[in-house]
PDB file of N, CA and C in Angstrom:
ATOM      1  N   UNK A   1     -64.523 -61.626  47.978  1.00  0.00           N
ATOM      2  CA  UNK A   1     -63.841 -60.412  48.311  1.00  0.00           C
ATOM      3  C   UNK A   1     -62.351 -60.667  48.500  1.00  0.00           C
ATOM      4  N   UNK A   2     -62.287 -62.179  49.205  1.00  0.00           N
ATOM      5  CA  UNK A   2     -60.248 -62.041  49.154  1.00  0.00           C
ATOM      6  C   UNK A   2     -59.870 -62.608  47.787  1.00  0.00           C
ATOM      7  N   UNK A   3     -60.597 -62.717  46.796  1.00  0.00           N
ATOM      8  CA  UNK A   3     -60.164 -63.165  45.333  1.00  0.00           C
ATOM      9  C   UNK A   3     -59.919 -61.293  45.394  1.00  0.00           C
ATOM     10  N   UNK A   4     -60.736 -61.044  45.019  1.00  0.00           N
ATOM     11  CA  UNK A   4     -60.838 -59.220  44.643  1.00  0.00           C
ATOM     12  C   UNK A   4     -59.053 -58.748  44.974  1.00  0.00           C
ATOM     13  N   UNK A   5     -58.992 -58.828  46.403  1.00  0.00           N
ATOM     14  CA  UNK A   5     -57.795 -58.134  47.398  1.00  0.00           C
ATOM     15  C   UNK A   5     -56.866 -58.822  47.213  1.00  0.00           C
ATOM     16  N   UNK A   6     -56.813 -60.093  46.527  1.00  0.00           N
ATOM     17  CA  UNK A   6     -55.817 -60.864  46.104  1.00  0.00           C
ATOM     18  C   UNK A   6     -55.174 -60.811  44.596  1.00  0.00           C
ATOM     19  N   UNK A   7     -56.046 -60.344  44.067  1.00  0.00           N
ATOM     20  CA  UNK A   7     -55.762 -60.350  42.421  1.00  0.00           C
ATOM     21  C   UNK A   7     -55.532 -58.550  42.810  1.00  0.00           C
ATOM     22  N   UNK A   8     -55.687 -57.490  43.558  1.00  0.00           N
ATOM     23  CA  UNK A   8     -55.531 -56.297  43.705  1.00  0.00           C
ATOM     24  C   UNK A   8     -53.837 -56.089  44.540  1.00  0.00           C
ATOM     25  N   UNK A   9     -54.230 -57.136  45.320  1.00  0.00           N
ATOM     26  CA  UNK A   9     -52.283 -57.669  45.657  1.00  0.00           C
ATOM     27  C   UNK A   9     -51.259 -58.067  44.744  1.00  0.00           C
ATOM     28  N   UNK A  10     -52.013 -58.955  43.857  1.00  0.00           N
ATOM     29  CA  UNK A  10     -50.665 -59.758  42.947  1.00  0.00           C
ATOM     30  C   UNK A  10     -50.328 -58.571  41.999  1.00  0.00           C
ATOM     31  N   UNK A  11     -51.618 -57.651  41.475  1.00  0.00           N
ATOM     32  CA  UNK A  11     -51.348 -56.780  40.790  1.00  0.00           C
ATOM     33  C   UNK A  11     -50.853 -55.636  40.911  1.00  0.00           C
ATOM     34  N   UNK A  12     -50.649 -55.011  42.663  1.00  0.00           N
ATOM     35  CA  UNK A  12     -49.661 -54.185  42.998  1.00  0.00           C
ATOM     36  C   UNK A  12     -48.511 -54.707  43.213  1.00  0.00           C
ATOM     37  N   UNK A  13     -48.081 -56.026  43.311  1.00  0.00           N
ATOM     38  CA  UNK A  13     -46.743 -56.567  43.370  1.00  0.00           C
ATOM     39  C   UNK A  13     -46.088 -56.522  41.743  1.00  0.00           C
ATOM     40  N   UNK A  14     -46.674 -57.044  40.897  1.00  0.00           N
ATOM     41  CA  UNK A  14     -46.509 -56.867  39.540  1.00  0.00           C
ATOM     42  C   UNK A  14     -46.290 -55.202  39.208  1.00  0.00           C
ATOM     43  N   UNK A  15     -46.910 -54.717  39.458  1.00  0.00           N
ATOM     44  CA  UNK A  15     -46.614 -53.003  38.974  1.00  0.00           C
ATOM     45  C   UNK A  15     -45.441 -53.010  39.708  1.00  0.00           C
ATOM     46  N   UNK A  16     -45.517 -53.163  41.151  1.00  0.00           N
ATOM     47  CA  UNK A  16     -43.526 -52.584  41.564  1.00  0.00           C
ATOM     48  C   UNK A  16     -42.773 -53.435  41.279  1.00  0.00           C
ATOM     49  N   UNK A  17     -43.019 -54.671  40.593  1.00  0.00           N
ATOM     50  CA  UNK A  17     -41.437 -55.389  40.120  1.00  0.00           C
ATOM     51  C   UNK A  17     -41.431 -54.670  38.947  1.00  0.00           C
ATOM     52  N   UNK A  18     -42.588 -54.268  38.106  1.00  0.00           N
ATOM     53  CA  UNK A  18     -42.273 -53.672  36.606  1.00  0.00           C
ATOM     54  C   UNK A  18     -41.694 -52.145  36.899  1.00  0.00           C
ATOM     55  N   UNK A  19     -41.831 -51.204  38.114  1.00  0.00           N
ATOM     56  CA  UNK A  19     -41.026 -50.945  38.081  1.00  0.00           C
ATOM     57  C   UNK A  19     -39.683 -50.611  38.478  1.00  0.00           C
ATOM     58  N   UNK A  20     -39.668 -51.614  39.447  1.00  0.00           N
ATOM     59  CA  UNK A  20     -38.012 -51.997  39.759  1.00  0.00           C
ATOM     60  C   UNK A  20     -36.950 -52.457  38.436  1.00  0.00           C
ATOM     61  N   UNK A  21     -37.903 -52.846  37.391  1.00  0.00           N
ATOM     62  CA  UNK A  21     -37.249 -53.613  36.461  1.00  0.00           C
ATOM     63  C   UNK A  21     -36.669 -52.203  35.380  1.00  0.00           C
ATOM     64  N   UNK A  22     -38.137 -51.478  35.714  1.00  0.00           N
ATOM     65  CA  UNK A  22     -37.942 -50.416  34.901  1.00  0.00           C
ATOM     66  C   UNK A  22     -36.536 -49.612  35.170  1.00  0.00           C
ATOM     67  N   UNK A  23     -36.218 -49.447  36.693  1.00  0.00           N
ATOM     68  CA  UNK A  23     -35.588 -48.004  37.201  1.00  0.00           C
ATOM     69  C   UNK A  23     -33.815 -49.086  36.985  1.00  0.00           C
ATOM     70  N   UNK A  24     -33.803 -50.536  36.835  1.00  0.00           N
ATOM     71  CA  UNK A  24     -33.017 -51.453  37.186  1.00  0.00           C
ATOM     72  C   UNK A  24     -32.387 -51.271  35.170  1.00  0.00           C
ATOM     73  N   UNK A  25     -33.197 -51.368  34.240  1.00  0.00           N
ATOM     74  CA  UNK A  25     -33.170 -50.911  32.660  1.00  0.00           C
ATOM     75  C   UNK A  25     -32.303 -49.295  32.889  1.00  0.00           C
ATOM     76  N   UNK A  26     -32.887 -48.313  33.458  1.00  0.00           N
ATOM     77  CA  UNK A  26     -32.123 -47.199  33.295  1.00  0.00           C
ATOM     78  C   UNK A  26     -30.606 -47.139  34.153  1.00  0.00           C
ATOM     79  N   UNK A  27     -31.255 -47.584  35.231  1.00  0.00           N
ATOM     80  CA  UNK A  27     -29.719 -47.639  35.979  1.00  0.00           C
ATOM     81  C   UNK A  27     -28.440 -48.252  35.131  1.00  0.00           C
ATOM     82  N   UNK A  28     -29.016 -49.443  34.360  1.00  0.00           N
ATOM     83  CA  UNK A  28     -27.716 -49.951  33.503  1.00  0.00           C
ATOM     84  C   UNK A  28     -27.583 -49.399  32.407  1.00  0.00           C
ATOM     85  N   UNK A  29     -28.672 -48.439  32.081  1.00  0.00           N
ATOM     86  CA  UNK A  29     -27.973 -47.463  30.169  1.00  0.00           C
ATOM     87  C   UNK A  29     -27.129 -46.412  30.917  1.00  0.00           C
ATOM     88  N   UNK A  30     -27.729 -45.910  31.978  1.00  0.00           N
ATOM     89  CA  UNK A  30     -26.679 -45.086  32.872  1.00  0.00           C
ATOM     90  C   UNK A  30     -25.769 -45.271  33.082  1.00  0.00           C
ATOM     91  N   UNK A  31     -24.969 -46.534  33.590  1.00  0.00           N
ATOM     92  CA  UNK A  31     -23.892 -46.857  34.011  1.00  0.00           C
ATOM     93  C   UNK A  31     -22.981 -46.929  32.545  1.00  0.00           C
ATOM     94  N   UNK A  32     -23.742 -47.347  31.480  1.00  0.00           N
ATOM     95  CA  UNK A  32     -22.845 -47.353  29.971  1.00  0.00           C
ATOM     96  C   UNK A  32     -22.959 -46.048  29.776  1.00  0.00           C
ATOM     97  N   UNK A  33     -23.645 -45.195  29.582  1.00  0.00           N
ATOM     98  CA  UNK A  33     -23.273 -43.786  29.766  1.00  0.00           C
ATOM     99  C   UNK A  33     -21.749 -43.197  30.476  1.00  0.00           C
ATOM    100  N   UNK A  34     -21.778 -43.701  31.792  1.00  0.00           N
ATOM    101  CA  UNK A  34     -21.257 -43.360  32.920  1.00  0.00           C
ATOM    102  C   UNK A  34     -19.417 -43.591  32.636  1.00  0.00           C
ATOM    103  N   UNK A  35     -19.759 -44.869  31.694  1.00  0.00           N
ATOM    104  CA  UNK A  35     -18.518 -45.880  31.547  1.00  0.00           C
ATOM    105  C   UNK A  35     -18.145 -45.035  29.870  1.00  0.00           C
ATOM    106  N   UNK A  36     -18.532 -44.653  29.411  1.00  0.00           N
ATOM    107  CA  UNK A  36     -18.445 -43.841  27.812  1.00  0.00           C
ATOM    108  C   UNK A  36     -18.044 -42.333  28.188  1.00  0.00           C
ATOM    109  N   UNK A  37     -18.693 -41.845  29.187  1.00  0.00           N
ATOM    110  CA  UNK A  37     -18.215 -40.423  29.872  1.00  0.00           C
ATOM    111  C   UNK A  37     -16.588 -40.911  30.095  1.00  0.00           C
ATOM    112  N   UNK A  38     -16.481 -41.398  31.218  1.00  0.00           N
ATOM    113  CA  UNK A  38     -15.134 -41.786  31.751  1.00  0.00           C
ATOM    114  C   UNK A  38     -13.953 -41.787  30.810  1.00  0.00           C
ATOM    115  N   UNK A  39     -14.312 -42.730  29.753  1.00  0.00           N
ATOM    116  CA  UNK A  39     -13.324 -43.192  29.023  1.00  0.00           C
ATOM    117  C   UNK A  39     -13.198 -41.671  27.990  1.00  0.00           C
ATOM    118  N   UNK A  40     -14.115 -41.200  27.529  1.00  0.00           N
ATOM    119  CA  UNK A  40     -14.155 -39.470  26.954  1.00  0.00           C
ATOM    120  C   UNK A  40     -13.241 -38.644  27.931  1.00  0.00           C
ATOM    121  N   UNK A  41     -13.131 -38.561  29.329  1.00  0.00           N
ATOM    122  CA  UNK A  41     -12.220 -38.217  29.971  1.00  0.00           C
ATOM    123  C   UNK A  41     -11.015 -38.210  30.087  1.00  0.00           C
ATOM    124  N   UNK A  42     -11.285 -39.988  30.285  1.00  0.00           N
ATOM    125  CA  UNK A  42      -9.557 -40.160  30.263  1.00  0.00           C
ATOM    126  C   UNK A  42      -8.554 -39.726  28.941  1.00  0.00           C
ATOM    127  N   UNK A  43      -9.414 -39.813  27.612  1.00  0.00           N
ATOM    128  CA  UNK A  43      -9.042 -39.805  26.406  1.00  0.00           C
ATOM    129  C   UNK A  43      -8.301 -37.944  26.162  1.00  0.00           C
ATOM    130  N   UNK A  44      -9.442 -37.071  26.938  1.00  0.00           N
ATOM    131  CA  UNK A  44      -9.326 -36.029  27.007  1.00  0.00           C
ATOM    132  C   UNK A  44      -7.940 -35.314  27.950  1.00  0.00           C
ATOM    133  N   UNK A  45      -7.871 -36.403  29.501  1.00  0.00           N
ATOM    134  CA  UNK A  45      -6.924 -36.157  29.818  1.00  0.00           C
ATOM    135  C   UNK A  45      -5.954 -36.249  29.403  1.00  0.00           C
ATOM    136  N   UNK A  46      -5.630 -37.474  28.197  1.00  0.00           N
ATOM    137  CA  UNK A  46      -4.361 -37.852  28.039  1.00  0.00           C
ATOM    138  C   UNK A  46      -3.810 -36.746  26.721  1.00  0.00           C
ATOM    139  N   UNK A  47      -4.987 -36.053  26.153  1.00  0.00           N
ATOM    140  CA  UNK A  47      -4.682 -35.379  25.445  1.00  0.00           C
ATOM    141  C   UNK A  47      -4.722 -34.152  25.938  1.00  0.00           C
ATOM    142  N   UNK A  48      -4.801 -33.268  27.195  1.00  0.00           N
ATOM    143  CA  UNK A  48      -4.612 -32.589  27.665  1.00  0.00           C
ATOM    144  C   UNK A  48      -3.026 -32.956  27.954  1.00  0.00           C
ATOM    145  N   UNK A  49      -2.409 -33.585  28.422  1.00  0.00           N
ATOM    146  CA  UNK A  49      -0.951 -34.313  28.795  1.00  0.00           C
ATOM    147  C   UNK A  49      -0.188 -33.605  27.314  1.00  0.00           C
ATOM    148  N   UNK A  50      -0.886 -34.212  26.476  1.00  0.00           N
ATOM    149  CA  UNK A  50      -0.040 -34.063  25.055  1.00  0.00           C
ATOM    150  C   UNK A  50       0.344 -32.659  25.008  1.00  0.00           C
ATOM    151  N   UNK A  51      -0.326 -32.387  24.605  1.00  0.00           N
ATOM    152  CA  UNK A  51      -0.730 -30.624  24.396  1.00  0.00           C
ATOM    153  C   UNK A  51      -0.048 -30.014  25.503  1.00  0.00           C
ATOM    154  N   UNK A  52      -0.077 -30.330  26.839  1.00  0.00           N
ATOM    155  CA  UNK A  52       0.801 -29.549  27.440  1.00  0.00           C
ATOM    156  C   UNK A  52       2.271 -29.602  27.776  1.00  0.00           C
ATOM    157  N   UNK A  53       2.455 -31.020  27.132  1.00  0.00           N
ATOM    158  CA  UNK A  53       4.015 -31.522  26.923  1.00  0.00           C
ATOM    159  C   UNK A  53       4.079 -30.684  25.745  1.00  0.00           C
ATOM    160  N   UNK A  54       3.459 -30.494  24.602  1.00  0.00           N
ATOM    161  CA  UNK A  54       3.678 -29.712  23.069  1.00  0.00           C
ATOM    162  C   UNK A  54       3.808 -28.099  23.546  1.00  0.00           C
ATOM    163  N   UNK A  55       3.028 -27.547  24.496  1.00  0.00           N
ATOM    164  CA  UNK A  55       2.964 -26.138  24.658  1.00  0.00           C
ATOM    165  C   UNK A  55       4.727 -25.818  25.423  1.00  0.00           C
ATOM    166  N   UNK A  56       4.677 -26.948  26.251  1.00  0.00           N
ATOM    167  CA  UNK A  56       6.183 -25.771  27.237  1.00  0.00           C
ATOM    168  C   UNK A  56       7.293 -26.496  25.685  1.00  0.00           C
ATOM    169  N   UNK A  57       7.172 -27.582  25.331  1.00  0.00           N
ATOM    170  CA  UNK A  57       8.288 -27.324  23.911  1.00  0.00           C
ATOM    171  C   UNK A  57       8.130 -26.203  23.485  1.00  0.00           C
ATOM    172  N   UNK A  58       7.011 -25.913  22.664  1.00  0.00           N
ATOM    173  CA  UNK A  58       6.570 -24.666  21.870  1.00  0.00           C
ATOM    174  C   UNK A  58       7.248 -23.226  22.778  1.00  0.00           C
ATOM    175  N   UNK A  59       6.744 -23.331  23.917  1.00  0.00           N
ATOM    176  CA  UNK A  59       7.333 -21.919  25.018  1.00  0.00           C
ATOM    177  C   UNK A  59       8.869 -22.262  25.191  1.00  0.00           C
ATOM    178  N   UNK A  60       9.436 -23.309  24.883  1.00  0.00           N
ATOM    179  CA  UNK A  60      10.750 -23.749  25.620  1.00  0.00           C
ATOM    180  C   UNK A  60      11.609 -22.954  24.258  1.00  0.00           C
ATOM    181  N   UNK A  61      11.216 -23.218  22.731  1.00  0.00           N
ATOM    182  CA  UNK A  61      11.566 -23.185  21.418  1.00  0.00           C
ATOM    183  C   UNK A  61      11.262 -21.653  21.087  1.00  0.00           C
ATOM    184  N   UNK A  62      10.623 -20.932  21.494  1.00  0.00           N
ATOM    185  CA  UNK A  62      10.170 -19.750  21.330  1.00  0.00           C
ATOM    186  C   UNK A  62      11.090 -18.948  21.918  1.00  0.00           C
ATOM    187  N   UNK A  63      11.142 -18.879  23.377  1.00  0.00           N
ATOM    188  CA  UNK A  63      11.915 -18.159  24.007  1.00  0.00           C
ATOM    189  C   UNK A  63      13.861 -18.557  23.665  1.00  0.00           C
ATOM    190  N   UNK A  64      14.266 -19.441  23.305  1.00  0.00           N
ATOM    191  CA  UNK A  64      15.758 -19.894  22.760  1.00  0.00           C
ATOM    192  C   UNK A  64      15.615 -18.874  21.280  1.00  0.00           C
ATOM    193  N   UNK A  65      14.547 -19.097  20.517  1.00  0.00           N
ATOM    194  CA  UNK A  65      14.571 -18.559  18.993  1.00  0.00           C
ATOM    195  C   UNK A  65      14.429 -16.885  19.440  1.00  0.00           C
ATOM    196  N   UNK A  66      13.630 -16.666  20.428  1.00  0.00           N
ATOM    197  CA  UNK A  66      13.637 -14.890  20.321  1.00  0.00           C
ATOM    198  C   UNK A  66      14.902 -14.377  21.132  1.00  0.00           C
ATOM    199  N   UNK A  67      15.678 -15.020  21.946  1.00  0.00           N
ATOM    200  CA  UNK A  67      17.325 -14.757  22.823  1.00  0.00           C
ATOM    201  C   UNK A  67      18.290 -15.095  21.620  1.00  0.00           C
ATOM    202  N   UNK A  68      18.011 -15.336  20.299  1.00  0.00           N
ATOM    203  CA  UNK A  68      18.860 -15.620  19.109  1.00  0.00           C
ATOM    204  C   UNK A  68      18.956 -14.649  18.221  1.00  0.00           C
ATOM    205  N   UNK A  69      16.974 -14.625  18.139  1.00  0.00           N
ATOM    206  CA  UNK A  69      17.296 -13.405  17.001  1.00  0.00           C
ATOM    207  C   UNK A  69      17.587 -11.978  17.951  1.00  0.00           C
ATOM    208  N   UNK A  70      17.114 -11.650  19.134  1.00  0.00           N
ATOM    209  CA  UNK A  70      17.930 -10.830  20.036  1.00  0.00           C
ATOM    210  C   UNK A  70      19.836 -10.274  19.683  1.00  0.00           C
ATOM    211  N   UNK A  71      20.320 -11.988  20.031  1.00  0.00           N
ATOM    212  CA  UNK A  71      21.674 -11.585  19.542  1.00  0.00           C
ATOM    213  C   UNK A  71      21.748 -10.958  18.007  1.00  0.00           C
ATOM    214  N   UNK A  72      21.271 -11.754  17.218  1.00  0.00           N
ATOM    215  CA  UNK A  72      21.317 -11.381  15.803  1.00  0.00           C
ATOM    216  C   UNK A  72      21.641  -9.926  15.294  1.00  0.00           C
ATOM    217  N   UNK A  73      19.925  -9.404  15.835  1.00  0.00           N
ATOM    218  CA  UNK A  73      19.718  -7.796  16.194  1.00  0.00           C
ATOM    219  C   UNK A  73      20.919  -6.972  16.759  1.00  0.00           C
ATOM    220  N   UNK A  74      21.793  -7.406  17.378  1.00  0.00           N
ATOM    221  CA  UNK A  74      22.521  -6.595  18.225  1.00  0.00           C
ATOM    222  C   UNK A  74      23.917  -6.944  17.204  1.00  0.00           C
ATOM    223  N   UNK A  75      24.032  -7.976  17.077  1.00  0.00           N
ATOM    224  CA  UNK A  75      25.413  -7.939  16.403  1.00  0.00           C
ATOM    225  C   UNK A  75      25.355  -7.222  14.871  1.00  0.00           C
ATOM    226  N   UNK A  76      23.921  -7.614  13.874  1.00  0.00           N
ATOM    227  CA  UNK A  76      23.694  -6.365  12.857  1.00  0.00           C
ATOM    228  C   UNK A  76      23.748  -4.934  13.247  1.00  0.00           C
ATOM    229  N   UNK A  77      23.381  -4.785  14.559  1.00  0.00           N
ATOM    230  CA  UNK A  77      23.827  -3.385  14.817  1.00  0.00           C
ATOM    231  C   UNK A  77      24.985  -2.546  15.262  1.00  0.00           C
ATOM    232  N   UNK A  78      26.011  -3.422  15.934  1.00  0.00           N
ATOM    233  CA  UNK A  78      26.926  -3.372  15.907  1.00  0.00           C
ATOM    234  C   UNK A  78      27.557  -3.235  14.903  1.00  0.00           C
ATOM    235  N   UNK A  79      27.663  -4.547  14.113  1.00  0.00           N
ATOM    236  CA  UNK A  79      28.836  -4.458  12.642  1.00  0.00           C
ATOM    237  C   UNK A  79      28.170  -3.098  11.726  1.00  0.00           C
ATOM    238  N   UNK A  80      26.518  -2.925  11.127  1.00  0.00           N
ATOM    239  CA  UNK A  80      26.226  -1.308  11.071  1.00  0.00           C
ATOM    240  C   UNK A  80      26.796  -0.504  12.122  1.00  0.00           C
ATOM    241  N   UNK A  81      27.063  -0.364  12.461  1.00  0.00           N
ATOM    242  CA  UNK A  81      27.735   1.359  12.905  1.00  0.00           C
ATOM    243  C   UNK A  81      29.211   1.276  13.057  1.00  0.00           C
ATOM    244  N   UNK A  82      29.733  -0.378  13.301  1.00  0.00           N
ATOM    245  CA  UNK A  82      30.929  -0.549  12.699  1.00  0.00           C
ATOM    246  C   UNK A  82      31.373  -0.036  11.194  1.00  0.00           C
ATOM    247  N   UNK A  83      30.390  -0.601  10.633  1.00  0.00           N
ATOM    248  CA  UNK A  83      30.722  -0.125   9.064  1.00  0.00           C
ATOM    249  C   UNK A  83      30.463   1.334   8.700  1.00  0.00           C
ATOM    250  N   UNK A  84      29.929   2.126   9.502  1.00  0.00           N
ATOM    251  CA  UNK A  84      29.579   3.739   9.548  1.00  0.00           C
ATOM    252  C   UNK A  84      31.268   4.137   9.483  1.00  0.00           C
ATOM    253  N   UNK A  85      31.355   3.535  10.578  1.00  0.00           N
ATOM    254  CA  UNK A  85      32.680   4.706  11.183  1.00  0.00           C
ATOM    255  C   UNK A  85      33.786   4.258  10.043  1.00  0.00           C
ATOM    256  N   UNK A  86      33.478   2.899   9.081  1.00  0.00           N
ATOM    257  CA  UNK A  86      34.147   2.900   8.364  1.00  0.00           C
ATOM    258  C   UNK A  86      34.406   4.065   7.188  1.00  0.00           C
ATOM    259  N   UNK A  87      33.313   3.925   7.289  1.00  0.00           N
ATOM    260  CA  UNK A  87      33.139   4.948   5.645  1.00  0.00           C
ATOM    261  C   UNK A  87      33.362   6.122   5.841  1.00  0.00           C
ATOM    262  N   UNK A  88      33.193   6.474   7.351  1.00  0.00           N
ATOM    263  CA  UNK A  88      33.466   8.390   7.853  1.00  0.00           C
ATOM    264  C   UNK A  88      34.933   8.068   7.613  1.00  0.00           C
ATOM    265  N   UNK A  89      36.030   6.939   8.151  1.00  0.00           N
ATOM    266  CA  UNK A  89      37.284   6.900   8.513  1.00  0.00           C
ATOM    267  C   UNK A  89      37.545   7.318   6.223  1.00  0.00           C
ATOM    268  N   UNK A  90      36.620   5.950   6.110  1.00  0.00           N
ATOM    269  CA  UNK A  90      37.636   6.457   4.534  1.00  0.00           C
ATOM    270  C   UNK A  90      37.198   7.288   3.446  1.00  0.00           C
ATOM    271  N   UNK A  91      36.301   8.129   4.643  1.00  0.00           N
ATOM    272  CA  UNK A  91      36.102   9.119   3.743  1.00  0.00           C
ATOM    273  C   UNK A  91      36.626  10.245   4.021  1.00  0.00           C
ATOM    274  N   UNK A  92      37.232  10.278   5.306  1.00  0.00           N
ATOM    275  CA  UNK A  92      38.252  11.193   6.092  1.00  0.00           C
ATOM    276  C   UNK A  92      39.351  11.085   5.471  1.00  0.00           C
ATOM    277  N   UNK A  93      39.803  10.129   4.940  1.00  0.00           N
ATOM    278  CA  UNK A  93      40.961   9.736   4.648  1.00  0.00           C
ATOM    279  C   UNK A  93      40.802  10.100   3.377  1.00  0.00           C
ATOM    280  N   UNK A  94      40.161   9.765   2.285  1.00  0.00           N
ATOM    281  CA  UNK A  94      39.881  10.256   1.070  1.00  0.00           C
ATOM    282  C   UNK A  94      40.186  11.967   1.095  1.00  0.00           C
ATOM    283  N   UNK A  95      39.036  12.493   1.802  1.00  0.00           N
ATOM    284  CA  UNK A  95      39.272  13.823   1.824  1.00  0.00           C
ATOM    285  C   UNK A  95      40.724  14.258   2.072  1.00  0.00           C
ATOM    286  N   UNK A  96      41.532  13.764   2.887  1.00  0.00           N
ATOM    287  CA  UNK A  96      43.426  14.009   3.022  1.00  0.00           C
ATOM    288  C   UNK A  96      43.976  13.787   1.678  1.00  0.00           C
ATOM    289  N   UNK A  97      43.634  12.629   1.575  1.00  0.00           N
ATOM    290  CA  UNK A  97      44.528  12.409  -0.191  1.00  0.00           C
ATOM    291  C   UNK A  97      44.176  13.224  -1.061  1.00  0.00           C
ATOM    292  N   UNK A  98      43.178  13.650  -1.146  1.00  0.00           N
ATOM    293  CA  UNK A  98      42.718  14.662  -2.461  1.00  0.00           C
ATOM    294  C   UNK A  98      43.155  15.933  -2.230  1.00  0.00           C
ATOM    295  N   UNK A  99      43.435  16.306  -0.904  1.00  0.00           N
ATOM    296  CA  UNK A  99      43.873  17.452  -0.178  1.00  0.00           C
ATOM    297  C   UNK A  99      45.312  17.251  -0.774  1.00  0.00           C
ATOM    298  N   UNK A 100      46.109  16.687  -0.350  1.00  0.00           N
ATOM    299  CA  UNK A 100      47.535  16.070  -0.403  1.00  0.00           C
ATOM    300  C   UNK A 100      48.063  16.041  -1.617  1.00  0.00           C
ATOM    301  N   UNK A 101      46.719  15.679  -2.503  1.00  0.00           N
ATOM    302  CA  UNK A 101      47.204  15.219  -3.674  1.00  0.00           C
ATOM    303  C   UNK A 101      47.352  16.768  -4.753  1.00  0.00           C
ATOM    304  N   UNK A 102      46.401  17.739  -4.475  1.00  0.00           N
ATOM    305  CA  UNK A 102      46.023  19.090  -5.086  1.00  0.00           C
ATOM    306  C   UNK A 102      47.437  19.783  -4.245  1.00  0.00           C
ATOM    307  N   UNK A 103      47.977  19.594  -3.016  1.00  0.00           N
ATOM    308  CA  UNK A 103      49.161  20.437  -2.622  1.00  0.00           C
ATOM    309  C   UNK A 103      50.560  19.751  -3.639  1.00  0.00           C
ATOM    310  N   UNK A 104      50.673  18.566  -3.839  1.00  0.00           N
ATOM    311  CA  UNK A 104      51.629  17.839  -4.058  1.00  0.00           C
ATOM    312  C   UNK A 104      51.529  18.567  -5.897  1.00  0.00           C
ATOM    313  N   UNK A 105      50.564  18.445  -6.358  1.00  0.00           N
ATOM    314  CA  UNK A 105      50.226  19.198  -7.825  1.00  0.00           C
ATOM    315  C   UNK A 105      50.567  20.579  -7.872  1.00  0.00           C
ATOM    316  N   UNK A 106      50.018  21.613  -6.633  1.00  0.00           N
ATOM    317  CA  UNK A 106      50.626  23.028  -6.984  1.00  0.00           C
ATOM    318  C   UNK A 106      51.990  22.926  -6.524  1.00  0.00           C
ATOM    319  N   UNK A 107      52.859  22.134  -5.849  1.00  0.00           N
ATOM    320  CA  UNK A 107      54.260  21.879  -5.736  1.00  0.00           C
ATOM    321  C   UNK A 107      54.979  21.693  -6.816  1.00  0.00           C
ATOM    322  N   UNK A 108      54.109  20.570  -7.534  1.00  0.00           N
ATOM    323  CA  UNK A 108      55.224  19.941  -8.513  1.00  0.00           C
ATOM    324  C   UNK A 108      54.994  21.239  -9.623  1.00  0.00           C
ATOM    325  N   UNK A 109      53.853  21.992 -10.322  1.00  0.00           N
ATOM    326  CA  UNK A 109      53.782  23.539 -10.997  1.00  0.00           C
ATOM    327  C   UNK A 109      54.255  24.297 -10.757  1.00  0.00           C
ATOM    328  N   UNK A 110      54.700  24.706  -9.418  1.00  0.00           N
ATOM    329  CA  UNK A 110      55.798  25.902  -9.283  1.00  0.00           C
ATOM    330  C   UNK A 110      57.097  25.963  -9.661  1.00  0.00           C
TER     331      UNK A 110
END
């Protein structure tokens, strides 16, 4: 009977080292897991870094290019209506000479 309880001992000691060995196998694919996550992180952070050094350029370059074409806009609109009042002035002026010019004609006929 202590052969029996003895070979029923060695063989519950054997099952919990197999599976200490077992849970001791996952714990270390875990930890390479663990160590492959991490480094996916860091990789991710550093490219989060990038990208947000690239975005405020991008926002920094955006907002200079739209306060440009802003001016742009304003000075085409300006020199247009500059050039309006040109054409009213010489066309005001046109209209005098042709005026001027039809009095100066029934002058010189009389």
């Amino acid at each position: 009977m202590s052969t029996i309880m003895g070979r029923d001992s060695i063989s519950l000691v054997f099952h919990h080292f197999r599976r200490i060995e077992n849970l001791k196998k996952k714990s270390e694919a875990l930890q390479l897991l663990i160590l492959e996550e991490e480094r996916e992180r860091d990789n991710l952070e550093k490219d989060m870094e990038s990208l947000t050094a690239r975005l405020a350029q991008v926002n920094e370059n955006l907002s200079r290019n739209i306060a440009t074409k802003r001016d742009y806009d304003r000075t085409i609109s300006e020199s247009e209506a500059a050039y309006e009042k040109i054409l009213e002035s010489s066309q005001v002026l046109l209209n005098m000479l042709r005026r001027e010019a039809q009095c100066l004609e029934k002058g010189s006929t009389t």
